[in-house]
Every structure is written in structure tokens, then in C-alpha cells.
C-alpha atoms as a PDB file:
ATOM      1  CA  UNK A   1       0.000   0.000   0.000  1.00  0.00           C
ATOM      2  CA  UNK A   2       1.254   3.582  -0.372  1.00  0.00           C
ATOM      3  CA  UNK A   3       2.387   5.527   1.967  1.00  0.00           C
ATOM      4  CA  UNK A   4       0.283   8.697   2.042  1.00  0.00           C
ATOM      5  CA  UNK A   5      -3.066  10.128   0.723  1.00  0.00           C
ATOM      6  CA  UNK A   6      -2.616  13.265  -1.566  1.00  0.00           C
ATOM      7  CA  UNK A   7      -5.708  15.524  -1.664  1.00  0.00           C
ATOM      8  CA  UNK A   8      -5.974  19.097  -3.546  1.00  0.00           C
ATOM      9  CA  UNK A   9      -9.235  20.551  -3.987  1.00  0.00           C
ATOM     10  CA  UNK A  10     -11.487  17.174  -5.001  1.00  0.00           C
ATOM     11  CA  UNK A  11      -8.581  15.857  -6.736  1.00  0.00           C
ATOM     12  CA  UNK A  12      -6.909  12.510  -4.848  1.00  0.00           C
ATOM     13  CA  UNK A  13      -3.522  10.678  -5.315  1.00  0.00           C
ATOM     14  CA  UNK A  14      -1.621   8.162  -3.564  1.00  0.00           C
ATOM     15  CA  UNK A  15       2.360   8.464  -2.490  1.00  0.00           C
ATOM     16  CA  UNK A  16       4.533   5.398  -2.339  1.00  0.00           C
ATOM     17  CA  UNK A  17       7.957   7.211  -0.568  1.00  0.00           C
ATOM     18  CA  UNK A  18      10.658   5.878  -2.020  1.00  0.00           C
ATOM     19  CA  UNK A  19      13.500   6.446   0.810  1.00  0.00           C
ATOM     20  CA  UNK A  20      17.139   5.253   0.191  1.00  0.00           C
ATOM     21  CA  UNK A  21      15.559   3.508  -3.008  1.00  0.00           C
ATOM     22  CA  UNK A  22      18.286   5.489  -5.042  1.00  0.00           C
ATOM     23  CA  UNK A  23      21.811   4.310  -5.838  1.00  0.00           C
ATOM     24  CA  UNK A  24      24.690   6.651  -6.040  1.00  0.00           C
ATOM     25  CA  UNK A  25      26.804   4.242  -7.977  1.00  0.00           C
ATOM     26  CA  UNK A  26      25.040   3.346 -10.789  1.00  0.00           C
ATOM     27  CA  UNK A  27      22.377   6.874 -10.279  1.00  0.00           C
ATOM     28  CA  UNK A  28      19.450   4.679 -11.063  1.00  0.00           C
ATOM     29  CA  UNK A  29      16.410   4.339  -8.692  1.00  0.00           C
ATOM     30  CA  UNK A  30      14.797   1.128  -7.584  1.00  0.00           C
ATOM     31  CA  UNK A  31      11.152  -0.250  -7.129  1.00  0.00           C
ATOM     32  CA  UNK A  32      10.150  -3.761  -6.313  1.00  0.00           C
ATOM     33  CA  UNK A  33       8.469  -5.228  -9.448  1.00  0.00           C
ATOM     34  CA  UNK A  34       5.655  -6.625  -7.293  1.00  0.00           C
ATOM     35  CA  UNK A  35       4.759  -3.110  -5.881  1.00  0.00           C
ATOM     36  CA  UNK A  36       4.743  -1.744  -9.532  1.00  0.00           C
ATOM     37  CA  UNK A  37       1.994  -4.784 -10.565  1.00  0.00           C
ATOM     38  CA  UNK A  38       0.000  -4.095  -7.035  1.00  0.00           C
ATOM     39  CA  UNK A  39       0.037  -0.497  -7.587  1.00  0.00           C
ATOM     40  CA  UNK A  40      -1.289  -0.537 -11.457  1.00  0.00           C
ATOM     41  CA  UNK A  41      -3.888  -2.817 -10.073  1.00  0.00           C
ATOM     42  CA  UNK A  42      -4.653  -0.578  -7.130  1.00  0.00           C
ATOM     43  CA  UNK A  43      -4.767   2.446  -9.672  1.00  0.00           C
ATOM     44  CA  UNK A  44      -7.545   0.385 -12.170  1.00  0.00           C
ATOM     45  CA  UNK A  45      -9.667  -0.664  -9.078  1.00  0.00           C
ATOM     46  CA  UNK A  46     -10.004   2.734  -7.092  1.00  0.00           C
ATOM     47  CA  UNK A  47      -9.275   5.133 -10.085  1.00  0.00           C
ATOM     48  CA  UNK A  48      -6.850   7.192  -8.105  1.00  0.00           C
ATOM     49  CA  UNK A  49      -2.706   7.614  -9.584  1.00  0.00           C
ATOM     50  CA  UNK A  50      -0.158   6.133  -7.497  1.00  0.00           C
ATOM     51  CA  UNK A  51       3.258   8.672  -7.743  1.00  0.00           C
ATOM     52  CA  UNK A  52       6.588   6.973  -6.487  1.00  0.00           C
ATOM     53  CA  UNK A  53       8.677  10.232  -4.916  1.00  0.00           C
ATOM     54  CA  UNK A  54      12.348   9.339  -4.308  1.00  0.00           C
ATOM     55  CA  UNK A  55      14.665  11.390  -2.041  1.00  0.00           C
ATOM     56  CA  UNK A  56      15.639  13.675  -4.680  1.00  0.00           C
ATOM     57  CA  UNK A  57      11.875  13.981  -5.537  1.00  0.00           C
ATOM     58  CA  UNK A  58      12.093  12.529  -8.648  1.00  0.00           C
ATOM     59  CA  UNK A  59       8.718  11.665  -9.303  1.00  0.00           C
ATOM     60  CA  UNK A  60       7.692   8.787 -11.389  1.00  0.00           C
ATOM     61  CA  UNK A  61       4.159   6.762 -11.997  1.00  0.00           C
ATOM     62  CA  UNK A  62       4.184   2.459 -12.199  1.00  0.00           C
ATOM     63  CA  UNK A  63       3.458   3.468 -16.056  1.00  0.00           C
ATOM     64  CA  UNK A  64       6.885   5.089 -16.205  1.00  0.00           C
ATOM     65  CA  UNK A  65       8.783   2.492 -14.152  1.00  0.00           C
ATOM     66  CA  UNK A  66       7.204  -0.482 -17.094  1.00  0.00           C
ATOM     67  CA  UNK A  67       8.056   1.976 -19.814  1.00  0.00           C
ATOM     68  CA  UNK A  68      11.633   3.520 -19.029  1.00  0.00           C
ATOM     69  CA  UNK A  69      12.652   0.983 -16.738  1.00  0.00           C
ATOM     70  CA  UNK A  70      14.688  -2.717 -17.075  1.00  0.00           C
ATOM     71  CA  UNK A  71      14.420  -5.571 -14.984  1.00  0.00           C
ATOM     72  CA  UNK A  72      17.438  -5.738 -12.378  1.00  0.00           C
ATOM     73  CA  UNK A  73      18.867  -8.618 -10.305  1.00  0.00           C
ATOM     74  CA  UNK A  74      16.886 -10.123  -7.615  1.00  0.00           C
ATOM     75  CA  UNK A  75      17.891  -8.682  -4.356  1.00  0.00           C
ATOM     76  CA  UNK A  76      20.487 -10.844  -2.789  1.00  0.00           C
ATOM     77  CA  UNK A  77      19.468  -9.747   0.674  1.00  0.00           C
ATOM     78  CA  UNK A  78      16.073  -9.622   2.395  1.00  0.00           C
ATOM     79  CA  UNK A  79      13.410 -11.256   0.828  1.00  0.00           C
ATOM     80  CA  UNK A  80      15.147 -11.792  -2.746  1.00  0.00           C
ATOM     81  CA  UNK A  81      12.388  -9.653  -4.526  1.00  0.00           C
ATOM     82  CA  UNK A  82      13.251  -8.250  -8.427  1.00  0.00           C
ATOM     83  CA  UNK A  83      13.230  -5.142  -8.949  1.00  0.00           C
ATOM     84  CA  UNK A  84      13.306  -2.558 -12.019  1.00  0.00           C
ATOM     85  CA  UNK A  85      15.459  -0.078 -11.936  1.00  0.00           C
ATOM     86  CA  UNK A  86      15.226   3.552 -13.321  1.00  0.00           C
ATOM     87  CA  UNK A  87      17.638   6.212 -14.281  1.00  0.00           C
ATOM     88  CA  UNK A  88      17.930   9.045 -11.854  1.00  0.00           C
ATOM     89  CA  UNK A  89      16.683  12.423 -13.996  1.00  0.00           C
ATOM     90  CA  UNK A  90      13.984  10.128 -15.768  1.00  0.00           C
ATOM     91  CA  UNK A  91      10.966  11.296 -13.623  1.00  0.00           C
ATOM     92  CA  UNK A  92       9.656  14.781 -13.137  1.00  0.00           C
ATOM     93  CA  UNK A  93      10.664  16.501 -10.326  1.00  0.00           C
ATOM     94  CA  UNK A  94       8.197  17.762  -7.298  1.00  0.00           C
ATOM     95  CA  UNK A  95       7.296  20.861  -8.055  1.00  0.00           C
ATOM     96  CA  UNK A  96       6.121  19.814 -11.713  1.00  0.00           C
ATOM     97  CA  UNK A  97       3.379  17.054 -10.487  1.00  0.00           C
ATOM     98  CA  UNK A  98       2.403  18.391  -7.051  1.00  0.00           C
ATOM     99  CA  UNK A  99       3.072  22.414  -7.730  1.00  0.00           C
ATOM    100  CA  UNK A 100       5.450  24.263  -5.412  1.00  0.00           C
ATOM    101  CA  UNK A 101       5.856  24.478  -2.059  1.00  0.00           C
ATOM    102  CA  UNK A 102       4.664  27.298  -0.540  1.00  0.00           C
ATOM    103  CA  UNK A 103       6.247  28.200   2.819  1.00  0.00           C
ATOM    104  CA  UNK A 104       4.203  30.270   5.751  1.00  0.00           C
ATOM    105  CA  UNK A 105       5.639  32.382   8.209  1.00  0.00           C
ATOM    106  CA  UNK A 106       5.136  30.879  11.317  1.00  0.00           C
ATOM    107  CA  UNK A 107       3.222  31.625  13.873  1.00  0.00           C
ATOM    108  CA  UNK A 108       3.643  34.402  16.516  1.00  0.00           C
ATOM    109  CA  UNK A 109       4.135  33.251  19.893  1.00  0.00           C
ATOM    110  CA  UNK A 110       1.676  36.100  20.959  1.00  0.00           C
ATOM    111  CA  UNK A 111      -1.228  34.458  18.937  1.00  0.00           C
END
């Protein structure tokens, strides 16, 4: 399941946080392949997008990890799950999907 619910106005997405999913050797970012098939199956029954947001905020869909990503190794530690991986710079970032982030002063203490 992902990891948050997304709302703006009426419109609803889900987020699947992709933390230290992201090699620095090879720059390419991983997601289990079982989690991409759940999640395109999730999307068809409920009608809402799943977004995969990596620690750069690269954000990518479960379409875009089928179409621009390959098949990697199985994991050799854990459960042994395959994974595809993605090149780092292949999603859109943040601000693009979600819009930017607006920041608000903060409160007074005096409020």
C-alpha cells in the first residue's frame, strides 16, 4: 500500500515514498516489481494515480517504471524480490506534479 493520501481541492492521489531507493553508484532508482503490478492494479480498481517520490523527488508513476525501466537482479538480501530499476533524472521533479511548495511564516508566539 502507499504511503500517504494526496488531496488538492477534489482531486486525490496516492504516495509510495521511495526512501534510500536510489543508488549513487550506478544513479538509477529502484522499485520492487511486485509493488509496480500491485500499484497498477490498485490504480484500475479505485481510479486514483499512485506517484513513487524518491529522495531527490524525482517523481515517477508504475506506467513510467514499465516503460523507461529494465528488470534488475533479484535482491540478494532480504526477501530476494526483483526489482526494475530507473535512471535518476527520468521522472519529473516535485514541483512539476504536485506544484510548489509554498512556505508560511510561522506563527507568533503572541497568537
Amino acid at each position: 500500500m502507499p504511503d500517504l493520501i494526496a488531496a488538492r481541492g477534489d482531486v486525490l492521489a496516492l504516495i509510495d515514498c521511495k526512501s534510500r531507493m536510489t543508488s549513487t553508484t550506478t544513479n538509477r532508482h529502484a522499485v520492487e516489481r511486485a509493488a509496480v503490478r500491485a500499484h497498477l492494479q490498485l490504480t484500475a480498481w479505485t481510479y486514483l494515480p499512485v506517484y513513487y517520490v524518491f529522495d531527490n523527488l524525482d517523481v515517477l508513476t508504475p506506467h513510467d517504471i514499465l516503460t523507461e525501466g529494465r528488470t534488475g537482479p533479484r535482491s540478494r538480501a532480504g526477501s530476494g524480490s526483483a526489482y526494475y530499476l530507473v535512471g535518476v533524472g527520468t521522472g519529473r521533479s516535485f514541483d512539476t506534479v504536485f506544484g510548489p511548495l509554498h512556505h508560511h511564516a510561522p506563527l507568533s508566539s503572541a497568537a
